[in-house]
C-alpha atoms as a PDB file:
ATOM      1  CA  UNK A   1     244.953  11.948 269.145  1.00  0.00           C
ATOM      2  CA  UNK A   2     242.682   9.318 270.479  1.00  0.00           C
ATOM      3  CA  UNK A   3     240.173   8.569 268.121  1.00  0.00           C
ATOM      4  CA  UNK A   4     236.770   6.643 269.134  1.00  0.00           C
ATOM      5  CA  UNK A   5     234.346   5.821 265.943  1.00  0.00           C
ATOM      6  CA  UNK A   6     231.071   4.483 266.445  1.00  0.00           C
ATOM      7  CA  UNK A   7     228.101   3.430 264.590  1.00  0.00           C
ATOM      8  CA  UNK A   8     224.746   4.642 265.005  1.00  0.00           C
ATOM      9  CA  UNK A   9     222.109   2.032 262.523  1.00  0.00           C
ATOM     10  CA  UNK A  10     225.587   1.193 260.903  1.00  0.00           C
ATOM     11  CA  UNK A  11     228.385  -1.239 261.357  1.00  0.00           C
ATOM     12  CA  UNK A  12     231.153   0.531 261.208  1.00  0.00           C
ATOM     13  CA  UNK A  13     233.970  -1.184 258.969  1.00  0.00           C
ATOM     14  CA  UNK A  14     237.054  -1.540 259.451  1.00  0.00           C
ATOM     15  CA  UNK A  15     237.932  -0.127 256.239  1.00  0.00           C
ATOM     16  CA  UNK A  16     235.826   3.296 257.654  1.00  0.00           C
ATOM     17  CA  UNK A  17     237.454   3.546 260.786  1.00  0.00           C
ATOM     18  CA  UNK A  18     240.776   3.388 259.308  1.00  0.00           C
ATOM     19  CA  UNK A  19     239.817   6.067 256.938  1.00  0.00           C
ATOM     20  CA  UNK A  20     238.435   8.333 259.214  1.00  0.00           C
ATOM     21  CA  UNK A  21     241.482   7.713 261.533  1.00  0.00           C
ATOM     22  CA  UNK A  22     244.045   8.833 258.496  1.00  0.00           C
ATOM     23  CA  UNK A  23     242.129  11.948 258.309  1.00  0.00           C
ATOM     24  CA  UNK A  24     241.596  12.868 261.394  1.00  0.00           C
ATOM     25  CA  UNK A  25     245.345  12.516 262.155  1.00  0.00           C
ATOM     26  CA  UNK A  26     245.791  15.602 259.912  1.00  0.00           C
ATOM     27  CA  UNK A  27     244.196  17.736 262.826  1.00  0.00           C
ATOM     28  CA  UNK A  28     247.546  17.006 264.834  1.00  0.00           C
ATOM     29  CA  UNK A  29     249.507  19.147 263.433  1.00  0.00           C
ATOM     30  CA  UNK A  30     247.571  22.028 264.975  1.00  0.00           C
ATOM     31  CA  UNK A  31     247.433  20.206 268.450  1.00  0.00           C
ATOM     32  CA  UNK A  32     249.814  21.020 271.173  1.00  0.00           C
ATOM     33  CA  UNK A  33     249.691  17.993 272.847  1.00  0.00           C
ATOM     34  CA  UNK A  34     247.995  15.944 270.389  1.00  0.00           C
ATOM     35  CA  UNK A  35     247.964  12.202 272.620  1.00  0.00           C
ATOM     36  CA  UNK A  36     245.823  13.746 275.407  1.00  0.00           C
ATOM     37  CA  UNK A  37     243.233  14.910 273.096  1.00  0.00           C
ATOM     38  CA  UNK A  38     239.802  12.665 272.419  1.00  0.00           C
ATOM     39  CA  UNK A  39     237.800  12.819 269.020  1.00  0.00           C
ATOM     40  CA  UNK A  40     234.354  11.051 269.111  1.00  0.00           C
ATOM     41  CA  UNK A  41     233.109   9.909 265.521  1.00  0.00           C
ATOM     42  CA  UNK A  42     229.476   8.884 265.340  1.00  0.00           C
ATOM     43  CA  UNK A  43     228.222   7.725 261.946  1.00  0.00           C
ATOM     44  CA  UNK A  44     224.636   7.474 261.311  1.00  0.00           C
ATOM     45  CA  UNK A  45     222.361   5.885 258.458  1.00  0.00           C
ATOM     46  CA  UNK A  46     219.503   8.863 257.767  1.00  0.00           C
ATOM     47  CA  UNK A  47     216.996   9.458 254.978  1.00  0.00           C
ATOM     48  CA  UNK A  48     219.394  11.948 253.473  1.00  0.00           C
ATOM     49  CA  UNK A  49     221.774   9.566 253.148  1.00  0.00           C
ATOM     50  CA  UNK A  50     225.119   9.096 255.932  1.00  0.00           C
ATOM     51  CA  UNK A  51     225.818  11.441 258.393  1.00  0.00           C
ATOM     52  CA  UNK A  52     229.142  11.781 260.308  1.00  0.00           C
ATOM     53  CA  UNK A  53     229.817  13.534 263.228  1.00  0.00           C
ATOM     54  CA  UNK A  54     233.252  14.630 264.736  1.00  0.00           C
ATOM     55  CA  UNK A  55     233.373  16.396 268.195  1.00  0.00           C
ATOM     56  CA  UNK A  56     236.566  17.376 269.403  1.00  0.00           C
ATOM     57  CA  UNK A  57     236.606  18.457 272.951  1.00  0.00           C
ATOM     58  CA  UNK A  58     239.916  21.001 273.825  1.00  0.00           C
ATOM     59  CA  UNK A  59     240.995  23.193 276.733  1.00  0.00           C
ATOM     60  CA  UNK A  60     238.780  26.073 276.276  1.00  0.00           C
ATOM     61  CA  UNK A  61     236.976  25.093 273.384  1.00  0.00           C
ATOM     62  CA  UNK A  62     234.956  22.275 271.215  1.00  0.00           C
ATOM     63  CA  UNK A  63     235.509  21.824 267.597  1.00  0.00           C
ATOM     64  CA  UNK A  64     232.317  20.388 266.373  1.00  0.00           C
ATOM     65  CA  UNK A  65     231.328  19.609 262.745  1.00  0.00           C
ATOM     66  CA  UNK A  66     228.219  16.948 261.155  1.00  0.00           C
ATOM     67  CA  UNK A  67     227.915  16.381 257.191  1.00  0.00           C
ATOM     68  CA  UNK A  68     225.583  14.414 255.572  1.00  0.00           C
ATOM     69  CA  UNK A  69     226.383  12.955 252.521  1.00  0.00           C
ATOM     70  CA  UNK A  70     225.320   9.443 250.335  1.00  0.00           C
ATOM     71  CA  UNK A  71     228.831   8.460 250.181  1.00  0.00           C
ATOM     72  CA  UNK A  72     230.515   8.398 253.795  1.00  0.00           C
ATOM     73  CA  UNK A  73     233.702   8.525 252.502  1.00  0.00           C
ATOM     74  CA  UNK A  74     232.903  12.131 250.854  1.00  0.00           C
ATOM     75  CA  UNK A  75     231.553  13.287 254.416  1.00  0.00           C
ATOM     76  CA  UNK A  76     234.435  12.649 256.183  1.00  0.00           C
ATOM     77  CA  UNK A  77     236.430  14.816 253.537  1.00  0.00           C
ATOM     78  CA  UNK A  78     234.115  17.436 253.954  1.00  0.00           C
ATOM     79  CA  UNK A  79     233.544  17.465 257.683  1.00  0.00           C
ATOM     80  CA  UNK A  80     237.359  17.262 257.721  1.00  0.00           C
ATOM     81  CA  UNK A  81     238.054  20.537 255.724  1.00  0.00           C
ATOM     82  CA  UNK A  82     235.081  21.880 258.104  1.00  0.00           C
ATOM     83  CA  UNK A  83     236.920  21.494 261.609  1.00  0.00           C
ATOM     84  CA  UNK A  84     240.020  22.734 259.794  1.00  0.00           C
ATOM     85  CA  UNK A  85     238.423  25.960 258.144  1.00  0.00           C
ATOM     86  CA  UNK A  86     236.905  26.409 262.539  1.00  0.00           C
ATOM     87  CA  UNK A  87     240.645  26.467 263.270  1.00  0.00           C
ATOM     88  CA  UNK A  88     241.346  28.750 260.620  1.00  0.00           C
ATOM     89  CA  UNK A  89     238.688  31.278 261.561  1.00  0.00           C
ATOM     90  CA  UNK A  90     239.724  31.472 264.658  1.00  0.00           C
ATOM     91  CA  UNK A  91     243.107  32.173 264.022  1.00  0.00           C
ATOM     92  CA  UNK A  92     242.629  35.860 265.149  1.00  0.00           C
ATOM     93  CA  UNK A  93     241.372  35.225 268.482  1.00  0.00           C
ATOM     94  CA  UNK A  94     243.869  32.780 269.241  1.00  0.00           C
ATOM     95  CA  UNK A  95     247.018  34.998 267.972  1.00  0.00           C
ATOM     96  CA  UNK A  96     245.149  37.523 270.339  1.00  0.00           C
ATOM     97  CA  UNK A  97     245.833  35.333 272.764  1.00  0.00           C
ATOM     98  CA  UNK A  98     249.003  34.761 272.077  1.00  0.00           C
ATOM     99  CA  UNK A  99     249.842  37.865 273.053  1.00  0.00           C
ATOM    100  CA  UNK A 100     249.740  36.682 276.871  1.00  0.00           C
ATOM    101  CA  UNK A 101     250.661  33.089 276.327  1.00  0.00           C
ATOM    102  CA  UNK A 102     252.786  31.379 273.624  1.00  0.00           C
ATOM    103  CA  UNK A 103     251.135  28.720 274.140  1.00  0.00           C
ATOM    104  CA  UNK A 104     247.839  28.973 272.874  1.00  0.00           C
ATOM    105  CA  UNK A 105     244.593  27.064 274.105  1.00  0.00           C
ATOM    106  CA  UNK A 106     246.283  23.364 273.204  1.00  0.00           C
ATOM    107  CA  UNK A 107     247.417  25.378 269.679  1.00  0.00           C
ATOM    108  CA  UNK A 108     250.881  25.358 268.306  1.00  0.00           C
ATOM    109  CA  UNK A 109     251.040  29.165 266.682  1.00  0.00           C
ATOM    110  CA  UNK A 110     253.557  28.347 264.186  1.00  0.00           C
ATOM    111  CA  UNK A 111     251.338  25.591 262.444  1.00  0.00           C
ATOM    112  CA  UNK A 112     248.280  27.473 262.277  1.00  0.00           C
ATOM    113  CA  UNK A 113     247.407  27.796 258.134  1.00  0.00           C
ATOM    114  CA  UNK A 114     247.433  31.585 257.392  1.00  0.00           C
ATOM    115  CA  UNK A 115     244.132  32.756 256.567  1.00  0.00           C
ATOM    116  CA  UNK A 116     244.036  33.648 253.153  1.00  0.00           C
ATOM    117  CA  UNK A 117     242.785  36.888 251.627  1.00  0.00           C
ATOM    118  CA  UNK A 118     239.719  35.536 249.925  1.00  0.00           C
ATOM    119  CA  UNK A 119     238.948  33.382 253.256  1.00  0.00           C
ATOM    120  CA  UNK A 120     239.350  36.560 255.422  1.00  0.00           C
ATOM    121  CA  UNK A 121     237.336  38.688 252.964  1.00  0.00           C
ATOM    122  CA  UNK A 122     234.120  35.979 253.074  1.00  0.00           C
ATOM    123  CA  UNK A 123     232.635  37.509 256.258  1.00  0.00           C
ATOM    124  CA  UNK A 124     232.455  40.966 254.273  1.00  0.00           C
ATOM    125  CA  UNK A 125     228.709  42.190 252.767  1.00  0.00           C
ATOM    126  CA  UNK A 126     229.856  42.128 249.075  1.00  0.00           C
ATOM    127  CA  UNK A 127     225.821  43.026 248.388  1.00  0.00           C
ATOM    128  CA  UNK A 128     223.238  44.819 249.664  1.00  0.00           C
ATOM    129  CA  UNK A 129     219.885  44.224 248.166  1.00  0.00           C
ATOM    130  CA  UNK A 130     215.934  45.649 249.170  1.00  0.00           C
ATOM    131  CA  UNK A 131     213.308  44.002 248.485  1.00  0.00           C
ATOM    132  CA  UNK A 132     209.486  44.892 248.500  1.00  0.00           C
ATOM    133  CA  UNK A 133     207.742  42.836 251.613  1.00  0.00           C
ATOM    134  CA  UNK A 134     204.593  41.853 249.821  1.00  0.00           C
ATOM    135  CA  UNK A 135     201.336  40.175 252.516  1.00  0.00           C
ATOM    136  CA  UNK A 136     200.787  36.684 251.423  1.00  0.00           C
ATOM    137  CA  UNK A 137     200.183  33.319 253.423  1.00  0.00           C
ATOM    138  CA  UNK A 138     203.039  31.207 254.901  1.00  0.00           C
ATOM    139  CA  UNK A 139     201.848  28.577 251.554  1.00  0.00           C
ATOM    140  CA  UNK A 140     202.298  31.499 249.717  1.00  0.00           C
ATOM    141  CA  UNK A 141     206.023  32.710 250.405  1.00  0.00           C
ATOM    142  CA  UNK A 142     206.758  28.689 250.163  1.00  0.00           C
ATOM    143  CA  UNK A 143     205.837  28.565 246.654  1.00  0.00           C
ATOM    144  CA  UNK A 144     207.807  32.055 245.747  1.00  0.00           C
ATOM    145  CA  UNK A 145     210.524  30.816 247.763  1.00  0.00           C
ATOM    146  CA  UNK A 146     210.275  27.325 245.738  1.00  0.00           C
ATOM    147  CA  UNK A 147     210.028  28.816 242.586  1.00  0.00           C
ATOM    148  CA  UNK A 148     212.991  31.580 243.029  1.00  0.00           C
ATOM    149  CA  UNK A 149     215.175  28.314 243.973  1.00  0.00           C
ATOM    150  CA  UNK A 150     215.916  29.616 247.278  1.00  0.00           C
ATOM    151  CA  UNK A 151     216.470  28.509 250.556  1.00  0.00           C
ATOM    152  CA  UNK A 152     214.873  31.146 252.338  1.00  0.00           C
ATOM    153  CA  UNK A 153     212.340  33.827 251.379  1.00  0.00           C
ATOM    154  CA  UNK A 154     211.549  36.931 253.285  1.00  0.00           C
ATOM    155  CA  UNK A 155     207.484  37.819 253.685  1.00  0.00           C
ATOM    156  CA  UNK A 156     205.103  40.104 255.171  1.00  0.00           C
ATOM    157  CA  UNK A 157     202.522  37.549 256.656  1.00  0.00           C
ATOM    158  CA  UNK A 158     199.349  38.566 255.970  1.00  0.00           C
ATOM    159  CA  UNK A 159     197.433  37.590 259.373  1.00  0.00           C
ATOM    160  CA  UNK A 160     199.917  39.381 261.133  1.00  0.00           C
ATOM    161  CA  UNK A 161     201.080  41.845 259.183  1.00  0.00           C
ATOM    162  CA  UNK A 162     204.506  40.888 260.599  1.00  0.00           C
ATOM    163  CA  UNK A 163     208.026  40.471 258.714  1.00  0.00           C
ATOM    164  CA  UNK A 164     208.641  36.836 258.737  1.00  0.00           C
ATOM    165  CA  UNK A 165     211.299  34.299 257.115  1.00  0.00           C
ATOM    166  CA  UNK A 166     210.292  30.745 255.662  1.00  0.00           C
ATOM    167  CA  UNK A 167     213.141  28.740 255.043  1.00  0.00           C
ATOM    168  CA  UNK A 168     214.088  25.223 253.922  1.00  0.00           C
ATOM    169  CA  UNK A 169     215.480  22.829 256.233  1.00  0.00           C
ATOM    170  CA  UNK A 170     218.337  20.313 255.935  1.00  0.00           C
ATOM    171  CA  UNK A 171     215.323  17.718 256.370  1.00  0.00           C
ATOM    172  CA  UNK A 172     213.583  18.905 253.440  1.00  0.00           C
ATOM    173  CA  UNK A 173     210.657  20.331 255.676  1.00  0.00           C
ATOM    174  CA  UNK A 174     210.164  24.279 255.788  1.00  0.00           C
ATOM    175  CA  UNK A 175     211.018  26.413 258.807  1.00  0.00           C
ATOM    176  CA  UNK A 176     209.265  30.195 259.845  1.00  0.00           C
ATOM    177  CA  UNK A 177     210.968  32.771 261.692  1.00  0.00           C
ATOM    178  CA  UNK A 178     208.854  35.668 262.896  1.00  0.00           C
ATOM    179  CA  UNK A 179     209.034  39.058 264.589  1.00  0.00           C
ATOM    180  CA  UNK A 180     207.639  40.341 267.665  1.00  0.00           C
END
């Protein structure tokens, strides 16, 4: 795989690069042809802290993850285990596709990590909960939402008279999602 790494606010050390390379050269085993594939790295200095982005351009398909983390060496294990849990997920759709091919979108089959039973069982609605939609102010559902501890909180708006969502963003800030 041909690995680019660049620095966006940062210098990017050598030290880094070589680390992200390592890592990223544990992707290969899933690759079919693993020398005609490009990764772009981007690593960026943010309030949050450092934030690394891989993109992966294949055949048919991007694999695209971004963490943000203080310590960059701790986002590049995460964002790593990211783009390999996207390969896992779609290990369905590409065994599907098997079916007319053995070779499979620039995917060896036989290397493809078997999905687990717990990973496979995560998309499944293990609870089911209702809640009464009281009418309050958007300031209102922050400070329930805040004081719950969660990241969203589902509202009644009380102009409207709508459903509507506040949510916390990865930038700290609040989001609102209404209805029509």
């Amino acid at each position: 795989m041909k690995i680019s790494v660049r620095g966006d606010k940062i210098k990017v050390t050598e030290a880094m690069n070589n680390y992200v390379v390592e890592k990223l050269k544990k992707i290969d085993k899933y690759l079919d042809n693993p020398e005609e594939v490009n990764a772009s790295v981007v690593v960026r200095v943010e309030k949050q802290g450092q934030k690394v982005e891989i993109t992966i351009p294949l055949k048919n398909f991007m694999l695209r993850a971004e963490e943000t983390q203080e310590d960059i060496y701790a986002a590049v294990d995460t964002i790593i285990d990211k783009i390999e849990r996207q390969i896992r997920k779609n290990k369905t759709k590409l065994e599907s596709q098997a079916k007319k091919s053995r070779e499979v979108k620039g995917f060896v089959l036989d290397e493809i990590i078997e999905v687990e039973e717990e990973e496979a069982e995560e998309t499944k609605i293990v609870k089911r909960k209702k809640v009464d939609v009281k009418p309050m102010s958007e300031e209102e559902a922050v400070l329930q939402m805040e004081l719950l501890g969660h990241d969203f909180y589902l509202f009644k708006d009380a102009d409207t008279m709508k459903p509507a969502l506040v949510y916390k963003r990865k930038d700290n800030q609040y989001g609102i999602i209404e209805t029509e």
